[in-house]
PDB file of N, CA and C in Angstrom:
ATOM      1  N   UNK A   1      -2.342-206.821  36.110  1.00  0.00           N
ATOM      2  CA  UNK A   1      -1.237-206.514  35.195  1.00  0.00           C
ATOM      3  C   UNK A   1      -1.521-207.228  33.880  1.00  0.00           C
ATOM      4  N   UNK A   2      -1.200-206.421  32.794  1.00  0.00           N
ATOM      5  CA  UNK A   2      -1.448-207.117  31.408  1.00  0.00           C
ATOM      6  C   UNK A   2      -0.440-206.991  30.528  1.00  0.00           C
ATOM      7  N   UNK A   3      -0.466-207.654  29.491  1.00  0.00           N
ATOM      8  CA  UNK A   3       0.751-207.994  28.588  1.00  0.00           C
ATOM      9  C   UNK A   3       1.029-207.565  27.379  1.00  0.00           C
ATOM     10  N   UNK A   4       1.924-206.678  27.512  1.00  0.00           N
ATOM     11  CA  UNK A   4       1.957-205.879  25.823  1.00  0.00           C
ATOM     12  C   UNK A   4       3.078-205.993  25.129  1.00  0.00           C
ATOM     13  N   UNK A   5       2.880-206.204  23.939  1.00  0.00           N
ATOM     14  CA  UNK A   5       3.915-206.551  22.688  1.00  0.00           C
ATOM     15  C   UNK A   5       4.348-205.259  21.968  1.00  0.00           C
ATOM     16  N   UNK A   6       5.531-204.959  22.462  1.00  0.00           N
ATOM     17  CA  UNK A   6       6.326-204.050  21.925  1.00  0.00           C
ATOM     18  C   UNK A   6       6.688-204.193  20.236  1.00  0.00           C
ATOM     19  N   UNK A   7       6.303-203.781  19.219  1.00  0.00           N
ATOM     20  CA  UNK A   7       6.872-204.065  18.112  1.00  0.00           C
ATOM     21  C   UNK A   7       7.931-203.105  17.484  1.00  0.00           C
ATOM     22  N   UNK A   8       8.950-203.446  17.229  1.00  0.00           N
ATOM     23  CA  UNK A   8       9.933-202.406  16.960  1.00  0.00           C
ATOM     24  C   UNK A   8       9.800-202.382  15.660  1.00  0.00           C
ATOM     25  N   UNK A   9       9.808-200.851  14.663  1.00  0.00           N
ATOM     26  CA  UNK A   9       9.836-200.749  13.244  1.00  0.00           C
ATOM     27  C   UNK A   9      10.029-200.160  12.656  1.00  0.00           C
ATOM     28  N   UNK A  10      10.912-200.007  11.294  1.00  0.00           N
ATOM     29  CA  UNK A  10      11.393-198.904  10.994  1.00  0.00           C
ATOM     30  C   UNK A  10      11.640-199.341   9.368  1.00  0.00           C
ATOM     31  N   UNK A  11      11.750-198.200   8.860  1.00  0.00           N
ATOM     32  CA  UNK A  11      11.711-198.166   7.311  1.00  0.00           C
ATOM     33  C   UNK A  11      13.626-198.674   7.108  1.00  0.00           C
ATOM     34  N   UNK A  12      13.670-199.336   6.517  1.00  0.00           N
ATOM     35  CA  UNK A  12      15.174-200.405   6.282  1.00  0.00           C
ATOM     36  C   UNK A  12      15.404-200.106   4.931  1.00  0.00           C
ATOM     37  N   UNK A  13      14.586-198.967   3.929  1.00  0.00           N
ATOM     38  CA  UNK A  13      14.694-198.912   2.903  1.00  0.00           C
ATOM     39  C   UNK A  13      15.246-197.597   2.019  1.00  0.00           C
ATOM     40  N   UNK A  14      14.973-196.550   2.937  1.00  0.00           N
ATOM     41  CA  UNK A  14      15.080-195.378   2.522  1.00  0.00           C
ATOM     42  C   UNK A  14      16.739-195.049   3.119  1.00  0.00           C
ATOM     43  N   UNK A  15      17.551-194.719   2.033  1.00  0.00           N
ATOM     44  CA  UNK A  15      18.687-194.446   2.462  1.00  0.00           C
ATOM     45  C   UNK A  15      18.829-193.199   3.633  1.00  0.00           C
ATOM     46  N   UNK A  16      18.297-192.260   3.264  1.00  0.00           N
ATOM     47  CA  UNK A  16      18.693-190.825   4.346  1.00  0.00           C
ATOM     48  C   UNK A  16      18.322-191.096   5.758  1.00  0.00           C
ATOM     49  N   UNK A  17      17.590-192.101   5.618  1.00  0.00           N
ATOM     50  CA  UNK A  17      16.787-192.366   7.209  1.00  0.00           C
ATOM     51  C   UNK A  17      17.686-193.401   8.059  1.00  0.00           C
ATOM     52  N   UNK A  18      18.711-194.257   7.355  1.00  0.00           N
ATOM     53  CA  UNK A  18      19.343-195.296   8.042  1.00  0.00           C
ATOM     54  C   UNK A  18      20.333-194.308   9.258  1.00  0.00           C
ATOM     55  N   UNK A  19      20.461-195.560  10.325  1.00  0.00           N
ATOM     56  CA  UNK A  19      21.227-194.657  11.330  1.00  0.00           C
ATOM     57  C   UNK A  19      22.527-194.554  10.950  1.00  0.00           C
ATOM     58  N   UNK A  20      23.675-194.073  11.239  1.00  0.00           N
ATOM     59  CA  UNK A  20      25.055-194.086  10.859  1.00  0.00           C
ATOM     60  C   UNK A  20      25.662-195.211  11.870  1.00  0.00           C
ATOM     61  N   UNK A  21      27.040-195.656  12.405  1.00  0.00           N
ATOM     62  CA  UNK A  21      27.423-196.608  12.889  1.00  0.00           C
ATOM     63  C   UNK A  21      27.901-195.947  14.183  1.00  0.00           C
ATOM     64  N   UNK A  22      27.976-195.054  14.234  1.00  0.00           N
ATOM     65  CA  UNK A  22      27.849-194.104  15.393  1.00  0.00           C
ATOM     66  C   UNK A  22      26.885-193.718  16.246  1.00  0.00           C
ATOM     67  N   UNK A  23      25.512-193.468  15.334  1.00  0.00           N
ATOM     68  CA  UNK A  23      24.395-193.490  16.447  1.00  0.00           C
ATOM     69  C   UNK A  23      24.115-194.731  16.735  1.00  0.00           C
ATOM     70  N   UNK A  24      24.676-195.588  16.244  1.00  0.00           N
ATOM     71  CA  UNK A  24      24.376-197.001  16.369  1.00  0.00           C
ATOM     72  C   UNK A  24      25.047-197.126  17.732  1.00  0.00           C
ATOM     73  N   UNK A  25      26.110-197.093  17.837  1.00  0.00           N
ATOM     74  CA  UNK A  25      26.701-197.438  18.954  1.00  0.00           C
ATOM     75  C   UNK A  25      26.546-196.502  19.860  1.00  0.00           C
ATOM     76  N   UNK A  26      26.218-195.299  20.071  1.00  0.00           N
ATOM     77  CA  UNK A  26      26.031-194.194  20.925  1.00  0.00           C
ATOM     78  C   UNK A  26      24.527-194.927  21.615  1.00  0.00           C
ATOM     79  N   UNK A  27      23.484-195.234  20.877  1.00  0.00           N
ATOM     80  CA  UNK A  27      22.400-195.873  21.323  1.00  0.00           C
ATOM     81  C   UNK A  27      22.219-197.240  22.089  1.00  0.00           C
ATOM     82  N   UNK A  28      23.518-198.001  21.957  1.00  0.00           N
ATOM     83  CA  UNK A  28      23.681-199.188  22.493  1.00  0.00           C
ATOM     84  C   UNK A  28      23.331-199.213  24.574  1.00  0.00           C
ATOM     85  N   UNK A  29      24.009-198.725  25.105  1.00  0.00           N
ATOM     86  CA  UNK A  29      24.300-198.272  26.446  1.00  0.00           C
ATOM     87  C   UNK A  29      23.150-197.632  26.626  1.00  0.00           C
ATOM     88  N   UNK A  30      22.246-197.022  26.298  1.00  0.00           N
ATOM     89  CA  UNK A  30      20.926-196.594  26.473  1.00  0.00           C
ATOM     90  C   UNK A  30      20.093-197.423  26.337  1.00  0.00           C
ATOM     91  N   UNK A  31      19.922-198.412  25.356  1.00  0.00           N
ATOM     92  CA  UNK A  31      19.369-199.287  24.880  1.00  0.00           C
ATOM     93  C   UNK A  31      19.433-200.339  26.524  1.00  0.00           C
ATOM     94  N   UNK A  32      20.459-200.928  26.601  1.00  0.00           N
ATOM     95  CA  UNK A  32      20.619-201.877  27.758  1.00  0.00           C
ATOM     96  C   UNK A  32      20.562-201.190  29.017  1.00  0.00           C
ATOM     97  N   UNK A  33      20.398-200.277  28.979  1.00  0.00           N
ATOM     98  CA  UNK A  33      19.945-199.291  30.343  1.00  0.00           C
ATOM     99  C   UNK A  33      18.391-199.576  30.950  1.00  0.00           C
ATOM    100  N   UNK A  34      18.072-199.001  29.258  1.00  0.00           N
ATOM    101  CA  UNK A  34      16.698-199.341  29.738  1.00  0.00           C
ATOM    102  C   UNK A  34      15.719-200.525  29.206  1.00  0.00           C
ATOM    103  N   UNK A  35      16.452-201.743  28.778  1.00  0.00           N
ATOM    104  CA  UNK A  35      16.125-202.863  28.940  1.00  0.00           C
ATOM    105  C   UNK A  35      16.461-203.650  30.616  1.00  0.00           C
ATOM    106  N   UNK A  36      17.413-203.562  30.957  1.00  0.00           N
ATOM    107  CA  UNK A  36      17.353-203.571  32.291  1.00  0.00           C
ATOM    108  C   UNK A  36      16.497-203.082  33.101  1.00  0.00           C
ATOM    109  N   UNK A  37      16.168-201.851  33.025  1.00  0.00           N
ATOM    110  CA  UNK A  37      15.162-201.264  33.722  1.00  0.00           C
ATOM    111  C   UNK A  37      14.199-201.957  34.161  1.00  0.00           C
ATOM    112  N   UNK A  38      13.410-202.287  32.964  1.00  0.00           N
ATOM    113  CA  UNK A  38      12.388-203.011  32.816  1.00  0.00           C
ATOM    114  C   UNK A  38      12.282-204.309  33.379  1.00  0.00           C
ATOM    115  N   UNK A  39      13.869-205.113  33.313  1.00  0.00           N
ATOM    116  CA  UNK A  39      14.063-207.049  33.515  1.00  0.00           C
ATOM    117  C   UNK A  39      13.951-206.329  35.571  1.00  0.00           C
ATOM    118  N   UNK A  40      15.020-205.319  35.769  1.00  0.00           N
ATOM    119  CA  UNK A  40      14.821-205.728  37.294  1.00  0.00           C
ATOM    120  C   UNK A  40      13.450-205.060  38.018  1.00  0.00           C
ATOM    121  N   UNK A  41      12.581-204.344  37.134  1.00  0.00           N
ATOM    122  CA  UNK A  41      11.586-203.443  37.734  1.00  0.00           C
ATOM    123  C   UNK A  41      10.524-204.363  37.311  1.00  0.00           C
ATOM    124  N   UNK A  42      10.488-205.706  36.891  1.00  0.00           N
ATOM    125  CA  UNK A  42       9.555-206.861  36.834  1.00  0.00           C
ATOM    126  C   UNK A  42       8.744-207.130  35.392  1.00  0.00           C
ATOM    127  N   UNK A  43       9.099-205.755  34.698  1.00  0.00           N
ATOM    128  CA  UNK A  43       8.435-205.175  33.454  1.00  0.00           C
ATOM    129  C   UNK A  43       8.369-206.054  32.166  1.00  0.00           C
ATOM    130  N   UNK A  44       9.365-206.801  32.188  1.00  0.00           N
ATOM    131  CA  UNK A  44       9.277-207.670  31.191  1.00  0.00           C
ATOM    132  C   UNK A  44       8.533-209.338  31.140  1.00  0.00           C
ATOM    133  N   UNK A  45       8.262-209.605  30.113  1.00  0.00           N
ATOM    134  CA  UNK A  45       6.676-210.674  30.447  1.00  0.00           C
ATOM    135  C   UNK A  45       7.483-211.960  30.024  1.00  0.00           C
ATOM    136  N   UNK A  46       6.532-212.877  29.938  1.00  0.00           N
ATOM    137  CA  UNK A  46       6.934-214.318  28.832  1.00  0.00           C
ATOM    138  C   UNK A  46       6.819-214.291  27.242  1.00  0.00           C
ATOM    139  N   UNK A  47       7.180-214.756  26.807  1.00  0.00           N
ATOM    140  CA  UNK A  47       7.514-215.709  25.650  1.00  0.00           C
ATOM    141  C   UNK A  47       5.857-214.809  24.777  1.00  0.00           C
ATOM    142  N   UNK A  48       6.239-214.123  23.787  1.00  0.00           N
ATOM    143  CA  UNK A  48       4.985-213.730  22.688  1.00  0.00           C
ATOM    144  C   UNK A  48       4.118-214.189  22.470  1.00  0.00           C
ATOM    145  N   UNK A  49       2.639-214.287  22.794  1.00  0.00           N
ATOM    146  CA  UNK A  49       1.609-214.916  22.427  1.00  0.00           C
ATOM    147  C   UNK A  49       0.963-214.206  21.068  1.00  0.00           C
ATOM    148  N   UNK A  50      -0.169-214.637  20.601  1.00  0.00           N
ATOM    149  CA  UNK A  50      -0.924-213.476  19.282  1.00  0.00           C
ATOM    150  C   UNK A  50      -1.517-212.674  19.885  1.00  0.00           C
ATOM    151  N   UNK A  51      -1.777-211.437  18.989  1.00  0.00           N
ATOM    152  CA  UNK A  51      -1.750-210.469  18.966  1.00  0.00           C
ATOM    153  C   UNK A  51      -3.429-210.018  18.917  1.00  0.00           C
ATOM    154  N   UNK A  52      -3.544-209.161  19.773  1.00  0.00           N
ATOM    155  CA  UNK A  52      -4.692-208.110  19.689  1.00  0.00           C
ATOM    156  C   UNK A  52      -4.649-207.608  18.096  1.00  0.00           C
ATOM    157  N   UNK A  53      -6.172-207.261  17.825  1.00  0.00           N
ATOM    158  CA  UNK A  53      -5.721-206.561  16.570  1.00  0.00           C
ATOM    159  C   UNK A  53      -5.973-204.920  16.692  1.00  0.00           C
ATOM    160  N   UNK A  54      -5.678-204.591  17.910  1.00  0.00           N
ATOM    161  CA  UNK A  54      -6.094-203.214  18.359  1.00  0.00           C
ATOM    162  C   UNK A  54      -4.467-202.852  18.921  1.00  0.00           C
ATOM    163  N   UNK A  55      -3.921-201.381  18.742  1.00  0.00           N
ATOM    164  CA  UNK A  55      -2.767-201.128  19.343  1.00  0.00           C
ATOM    165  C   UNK A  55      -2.306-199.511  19.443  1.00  0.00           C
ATOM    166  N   UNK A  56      -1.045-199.323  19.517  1.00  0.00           N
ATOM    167  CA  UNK A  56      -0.626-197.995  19.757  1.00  0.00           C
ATOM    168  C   UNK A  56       0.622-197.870  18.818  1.00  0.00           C
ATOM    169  N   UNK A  57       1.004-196.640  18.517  1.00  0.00           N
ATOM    170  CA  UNK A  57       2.359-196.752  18.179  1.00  0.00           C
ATOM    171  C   UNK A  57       2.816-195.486  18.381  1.00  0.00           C
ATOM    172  N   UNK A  58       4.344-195.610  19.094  1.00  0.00           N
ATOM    173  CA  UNK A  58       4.632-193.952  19.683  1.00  0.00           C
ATOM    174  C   UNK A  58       6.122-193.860  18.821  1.00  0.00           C
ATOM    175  N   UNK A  59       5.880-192.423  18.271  1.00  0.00           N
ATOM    176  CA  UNK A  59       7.063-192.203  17.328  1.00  0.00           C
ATOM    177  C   UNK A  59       7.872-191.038  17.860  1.00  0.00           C
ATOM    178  N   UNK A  60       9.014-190.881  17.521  1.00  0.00           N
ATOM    179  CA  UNK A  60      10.172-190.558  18.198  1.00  0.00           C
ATOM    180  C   UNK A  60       9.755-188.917  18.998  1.00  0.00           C
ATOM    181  N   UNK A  61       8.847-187.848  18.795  1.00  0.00           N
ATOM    182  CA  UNK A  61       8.467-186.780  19.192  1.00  0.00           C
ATOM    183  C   UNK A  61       7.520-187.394  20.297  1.00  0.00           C
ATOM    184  N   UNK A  62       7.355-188.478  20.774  1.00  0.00           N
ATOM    185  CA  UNK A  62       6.003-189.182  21.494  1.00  0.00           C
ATOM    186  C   UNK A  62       4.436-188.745  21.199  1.00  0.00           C
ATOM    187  N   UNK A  63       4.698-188.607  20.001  1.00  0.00           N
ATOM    188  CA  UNK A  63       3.703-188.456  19.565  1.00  0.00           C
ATOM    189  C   UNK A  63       3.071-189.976  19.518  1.00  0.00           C
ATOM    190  N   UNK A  64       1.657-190.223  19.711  1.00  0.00           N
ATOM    191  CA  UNK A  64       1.089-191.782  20.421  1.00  0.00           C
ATOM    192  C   UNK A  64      -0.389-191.071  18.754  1.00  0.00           C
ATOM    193  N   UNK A  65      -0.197-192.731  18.155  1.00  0.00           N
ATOM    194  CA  UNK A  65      -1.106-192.876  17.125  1.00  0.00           C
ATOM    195  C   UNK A  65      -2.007-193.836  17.232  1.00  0.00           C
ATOM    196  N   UNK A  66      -2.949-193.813  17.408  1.00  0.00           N
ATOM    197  CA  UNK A  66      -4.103-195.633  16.919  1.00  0.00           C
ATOM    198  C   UNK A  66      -3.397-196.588  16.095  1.00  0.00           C
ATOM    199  N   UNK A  67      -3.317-197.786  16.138  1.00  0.00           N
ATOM    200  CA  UNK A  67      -2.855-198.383  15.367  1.00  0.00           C
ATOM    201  C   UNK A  67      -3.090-200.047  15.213  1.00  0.00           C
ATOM    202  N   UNK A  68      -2.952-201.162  14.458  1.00  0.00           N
ATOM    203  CA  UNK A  68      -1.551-201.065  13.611  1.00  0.00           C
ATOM    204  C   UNK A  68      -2.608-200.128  11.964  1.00  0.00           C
ATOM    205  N   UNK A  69      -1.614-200.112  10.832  1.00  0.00           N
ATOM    206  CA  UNK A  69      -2.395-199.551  10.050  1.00  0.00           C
ATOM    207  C   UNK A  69      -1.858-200.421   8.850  1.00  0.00           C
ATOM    208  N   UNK A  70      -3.091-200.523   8.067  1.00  0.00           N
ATOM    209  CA  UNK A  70      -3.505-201.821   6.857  1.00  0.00           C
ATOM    210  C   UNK A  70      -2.236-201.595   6.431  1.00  0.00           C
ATOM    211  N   UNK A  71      -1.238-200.414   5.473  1.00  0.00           N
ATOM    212  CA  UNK A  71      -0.631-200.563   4.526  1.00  0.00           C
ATOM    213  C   UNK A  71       0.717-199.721   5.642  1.00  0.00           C
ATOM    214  N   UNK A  72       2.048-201.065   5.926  1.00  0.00           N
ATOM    215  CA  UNK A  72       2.825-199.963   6.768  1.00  0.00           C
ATOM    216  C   UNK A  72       3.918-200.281   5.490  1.00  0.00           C
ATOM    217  N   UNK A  73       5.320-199.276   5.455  1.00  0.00           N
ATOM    218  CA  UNK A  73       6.126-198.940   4.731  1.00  0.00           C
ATOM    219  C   UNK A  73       7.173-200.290   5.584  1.00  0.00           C
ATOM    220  N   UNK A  74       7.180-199.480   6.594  1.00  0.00           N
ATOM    221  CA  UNK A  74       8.126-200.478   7.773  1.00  0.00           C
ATOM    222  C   UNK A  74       8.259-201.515   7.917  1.00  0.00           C
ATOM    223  N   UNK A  75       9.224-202.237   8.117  1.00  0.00           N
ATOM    224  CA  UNK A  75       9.390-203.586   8.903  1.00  0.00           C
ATOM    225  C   UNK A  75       9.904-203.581  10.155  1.00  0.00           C
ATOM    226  N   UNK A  76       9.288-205.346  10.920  1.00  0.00           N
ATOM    227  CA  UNK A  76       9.493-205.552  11.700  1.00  0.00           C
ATOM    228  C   UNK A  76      10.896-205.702  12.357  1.00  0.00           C
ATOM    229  N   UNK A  77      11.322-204.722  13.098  1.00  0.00           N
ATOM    230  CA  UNK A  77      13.166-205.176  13.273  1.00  0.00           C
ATOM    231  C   UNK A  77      13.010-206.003  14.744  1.00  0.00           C
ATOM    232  N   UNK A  78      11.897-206.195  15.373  1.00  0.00           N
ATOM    233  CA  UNK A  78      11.867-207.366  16.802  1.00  0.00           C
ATOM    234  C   UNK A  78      10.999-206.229  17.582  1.00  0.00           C
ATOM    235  N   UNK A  79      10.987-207.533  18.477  1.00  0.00           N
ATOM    236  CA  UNK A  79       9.560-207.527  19.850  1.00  0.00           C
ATOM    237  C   UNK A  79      10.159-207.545  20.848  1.00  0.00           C
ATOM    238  N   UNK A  80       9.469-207.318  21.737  1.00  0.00           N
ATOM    239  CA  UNK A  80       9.592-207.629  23.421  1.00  0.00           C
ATOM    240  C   UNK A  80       8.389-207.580  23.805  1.00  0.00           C
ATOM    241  N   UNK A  81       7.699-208.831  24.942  1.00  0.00           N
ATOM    242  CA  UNK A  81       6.462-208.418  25.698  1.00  0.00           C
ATOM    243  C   UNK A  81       7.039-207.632  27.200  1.00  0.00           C
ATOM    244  N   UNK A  82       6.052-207.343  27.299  1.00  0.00           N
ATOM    245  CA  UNK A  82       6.186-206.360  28.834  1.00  0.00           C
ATOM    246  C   UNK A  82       5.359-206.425  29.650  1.00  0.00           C
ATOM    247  N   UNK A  83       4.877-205.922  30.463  1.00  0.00           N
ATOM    248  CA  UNK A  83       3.992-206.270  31.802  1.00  0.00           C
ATOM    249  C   UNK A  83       3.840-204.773  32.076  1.00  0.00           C
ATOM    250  N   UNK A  84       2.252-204.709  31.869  1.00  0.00           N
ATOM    251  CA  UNK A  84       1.887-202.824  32.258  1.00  0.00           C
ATOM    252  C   UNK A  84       0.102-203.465  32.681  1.00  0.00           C
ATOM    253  N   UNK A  85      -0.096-202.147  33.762  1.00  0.00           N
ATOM    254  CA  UNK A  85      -1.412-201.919  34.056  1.00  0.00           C
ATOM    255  C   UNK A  85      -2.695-201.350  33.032  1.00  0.00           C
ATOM    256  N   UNK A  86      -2.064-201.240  31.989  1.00  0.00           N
ATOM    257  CA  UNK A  86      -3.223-200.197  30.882  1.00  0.00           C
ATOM    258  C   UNK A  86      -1.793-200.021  29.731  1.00  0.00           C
ATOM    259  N   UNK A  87      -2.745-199.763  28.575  1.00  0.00           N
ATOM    260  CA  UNK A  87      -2.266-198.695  27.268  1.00  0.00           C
ATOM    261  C   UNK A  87      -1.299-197.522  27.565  1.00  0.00           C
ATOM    262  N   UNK A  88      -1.739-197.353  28.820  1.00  0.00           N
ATOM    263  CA  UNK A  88      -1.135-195.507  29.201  1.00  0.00           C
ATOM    264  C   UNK A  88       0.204-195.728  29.715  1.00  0.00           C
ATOM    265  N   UNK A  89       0.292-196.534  30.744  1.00  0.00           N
ATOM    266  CA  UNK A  89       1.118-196.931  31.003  1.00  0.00           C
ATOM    267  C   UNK A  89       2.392-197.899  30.084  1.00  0.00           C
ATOM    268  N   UNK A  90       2.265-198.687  29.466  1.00  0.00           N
ATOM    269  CA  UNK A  90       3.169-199.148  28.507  1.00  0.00           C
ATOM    270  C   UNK A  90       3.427-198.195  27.433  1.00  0.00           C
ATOM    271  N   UNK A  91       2.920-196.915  27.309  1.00  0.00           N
ATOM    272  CA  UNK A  91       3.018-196.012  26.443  1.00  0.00           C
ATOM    273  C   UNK A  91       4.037-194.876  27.229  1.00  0.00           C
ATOM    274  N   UNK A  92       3.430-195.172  28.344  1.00  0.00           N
ATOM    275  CA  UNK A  92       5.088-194.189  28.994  1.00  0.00           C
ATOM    276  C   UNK A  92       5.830-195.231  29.409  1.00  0.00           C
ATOM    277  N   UNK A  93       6.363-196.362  29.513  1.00  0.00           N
ATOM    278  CA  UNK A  93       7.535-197.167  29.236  1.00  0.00           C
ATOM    279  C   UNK A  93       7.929-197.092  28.072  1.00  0.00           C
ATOM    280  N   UNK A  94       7.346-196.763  26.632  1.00  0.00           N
ATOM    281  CA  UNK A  94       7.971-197.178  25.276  1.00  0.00           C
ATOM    282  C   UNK A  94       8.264-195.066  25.523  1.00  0.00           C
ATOM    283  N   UNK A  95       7.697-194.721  25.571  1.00  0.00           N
ATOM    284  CA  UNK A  95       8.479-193.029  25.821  1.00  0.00           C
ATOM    285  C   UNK A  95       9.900-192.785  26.405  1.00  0.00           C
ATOM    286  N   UNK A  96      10.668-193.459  26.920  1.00  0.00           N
ATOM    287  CA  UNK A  96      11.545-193.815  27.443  1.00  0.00           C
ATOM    288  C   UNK A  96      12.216-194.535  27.005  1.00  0.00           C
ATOM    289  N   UNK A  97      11.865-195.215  25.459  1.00  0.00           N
ATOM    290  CA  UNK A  97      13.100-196.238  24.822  1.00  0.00           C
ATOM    291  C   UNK A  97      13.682-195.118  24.036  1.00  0.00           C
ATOM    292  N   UNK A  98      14.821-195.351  24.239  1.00  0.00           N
ATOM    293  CA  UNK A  98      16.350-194.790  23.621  1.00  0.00           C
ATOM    294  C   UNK A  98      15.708-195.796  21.880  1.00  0.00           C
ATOM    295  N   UNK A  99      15.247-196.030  21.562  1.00  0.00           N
ATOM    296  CA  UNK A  99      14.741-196.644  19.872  1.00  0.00           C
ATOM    297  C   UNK A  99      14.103-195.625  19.270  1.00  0.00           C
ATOM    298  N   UNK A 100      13.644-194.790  19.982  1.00  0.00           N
ATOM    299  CA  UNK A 100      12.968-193.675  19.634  1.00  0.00           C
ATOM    300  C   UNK A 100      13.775-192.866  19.140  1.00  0.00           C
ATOM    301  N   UNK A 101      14.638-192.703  19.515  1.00  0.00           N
ATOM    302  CA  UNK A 101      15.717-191.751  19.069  1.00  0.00           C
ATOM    303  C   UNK A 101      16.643-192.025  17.678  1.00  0.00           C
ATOM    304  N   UNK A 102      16.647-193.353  17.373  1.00  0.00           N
ATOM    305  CA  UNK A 102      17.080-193.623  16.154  1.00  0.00           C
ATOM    306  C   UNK A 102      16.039-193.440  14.607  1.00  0.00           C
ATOM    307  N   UNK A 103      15.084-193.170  14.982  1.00  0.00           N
ATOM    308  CA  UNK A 103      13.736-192.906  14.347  1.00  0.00           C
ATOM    309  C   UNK A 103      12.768-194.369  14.088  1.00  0.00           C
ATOM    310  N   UNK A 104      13.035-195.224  14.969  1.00  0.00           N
ATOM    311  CA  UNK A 104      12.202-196.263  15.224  1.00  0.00           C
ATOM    312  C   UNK A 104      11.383-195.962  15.679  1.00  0.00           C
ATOM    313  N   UNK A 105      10.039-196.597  15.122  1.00  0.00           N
ATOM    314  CA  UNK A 105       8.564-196.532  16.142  1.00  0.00           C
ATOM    315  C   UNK A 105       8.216-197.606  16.869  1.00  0.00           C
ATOM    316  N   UNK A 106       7.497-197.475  17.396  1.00  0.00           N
ATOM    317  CA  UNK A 106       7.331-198.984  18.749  1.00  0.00           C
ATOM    318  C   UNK A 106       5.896-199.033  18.393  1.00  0.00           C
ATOM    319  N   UNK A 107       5.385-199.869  18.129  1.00  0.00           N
ATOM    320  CA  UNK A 107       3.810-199.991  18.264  1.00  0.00           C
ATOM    321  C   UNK A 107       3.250-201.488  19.435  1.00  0.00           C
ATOM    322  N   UNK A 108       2.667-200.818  20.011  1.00  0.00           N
ATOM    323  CA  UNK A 108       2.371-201.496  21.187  1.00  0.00           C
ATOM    324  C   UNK A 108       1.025-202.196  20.943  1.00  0.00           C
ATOM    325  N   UNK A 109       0.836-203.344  21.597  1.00  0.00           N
ATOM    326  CA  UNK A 109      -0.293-204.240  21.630  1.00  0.00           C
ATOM    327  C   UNK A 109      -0.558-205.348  22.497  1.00  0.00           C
ATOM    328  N   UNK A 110      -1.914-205.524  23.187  1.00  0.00           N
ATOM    329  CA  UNK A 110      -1.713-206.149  24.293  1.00  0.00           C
ATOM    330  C   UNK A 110      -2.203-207.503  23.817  1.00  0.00           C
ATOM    331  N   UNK A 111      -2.276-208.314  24.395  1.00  0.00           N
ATOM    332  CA  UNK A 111      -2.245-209.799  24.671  1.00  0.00           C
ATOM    333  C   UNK A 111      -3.400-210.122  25.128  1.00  0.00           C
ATOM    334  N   UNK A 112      -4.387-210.529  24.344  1.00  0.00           N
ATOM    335  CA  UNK A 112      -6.417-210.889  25.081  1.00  0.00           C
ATOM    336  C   UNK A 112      -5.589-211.705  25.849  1.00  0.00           C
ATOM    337  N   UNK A 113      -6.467-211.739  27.219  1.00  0.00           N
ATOM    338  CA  UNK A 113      -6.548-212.914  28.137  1.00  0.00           C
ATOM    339  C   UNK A 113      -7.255-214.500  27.346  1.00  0.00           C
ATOM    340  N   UNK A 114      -6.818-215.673  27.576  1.00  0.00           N
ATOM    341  CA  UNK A 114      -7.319-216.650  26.780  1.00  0.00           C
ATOM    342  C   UNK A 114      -8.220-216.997  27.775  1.00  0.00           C
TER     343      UNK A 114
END
């Protein structure tokens, strides 16, 4: 099992793209659904170590990109590490975050063994 850093991110700048206070809260209960998921299905890891400089990032159509990339628009809105067997796999756990749906991207990255 290996350790991947969820990065949550999203453009905080462009007015038309912000969520309303409604999808905000419509997303909440999904959100802790499937953060739970993850805490009782063992999925979630320790405390953030540094970062691979190799990663993924899956955007709200799951569409899955190479990543991170030199010049991003986005900021960081928070992390979570997780606990997955491969890339493929933590890529269908982040397919399944309700963040996706607010037009957040997740870019994923694993954790070298030290």
């Amino acid at each position: 099992m290996r350790e991947f850093i969820l990065v949550f991110r999203r453009d905080y700048h462009t007015e038309e793209v912000q969520p309303t206070a409604e999808q905000i809260a419509n997303f909440l209960k999904p959100w802790q659904d499937w953060y739970s998921e993850l805490e009782s299905g063992g999925k979630l890891a320790r405390p953030i170590r540094r970062l691979d400089s190799k990663g993924r990032i899956v955007f709200k159509d799951n569409v899955v990109t190479s990543g991170p990339y030199k010049e991003v628009k986005e900021s960081i809105g928070g992390m979570i590490a997780i606990r997955a067997e491969s890339y493929e796999e933590a890529v269908e756990i982040v397919k399944c975050c309700p963040i996706l749906q607010l037009g957040i991207n997740v870019e994923i990255r694993i954790t070298p063994d030290l």
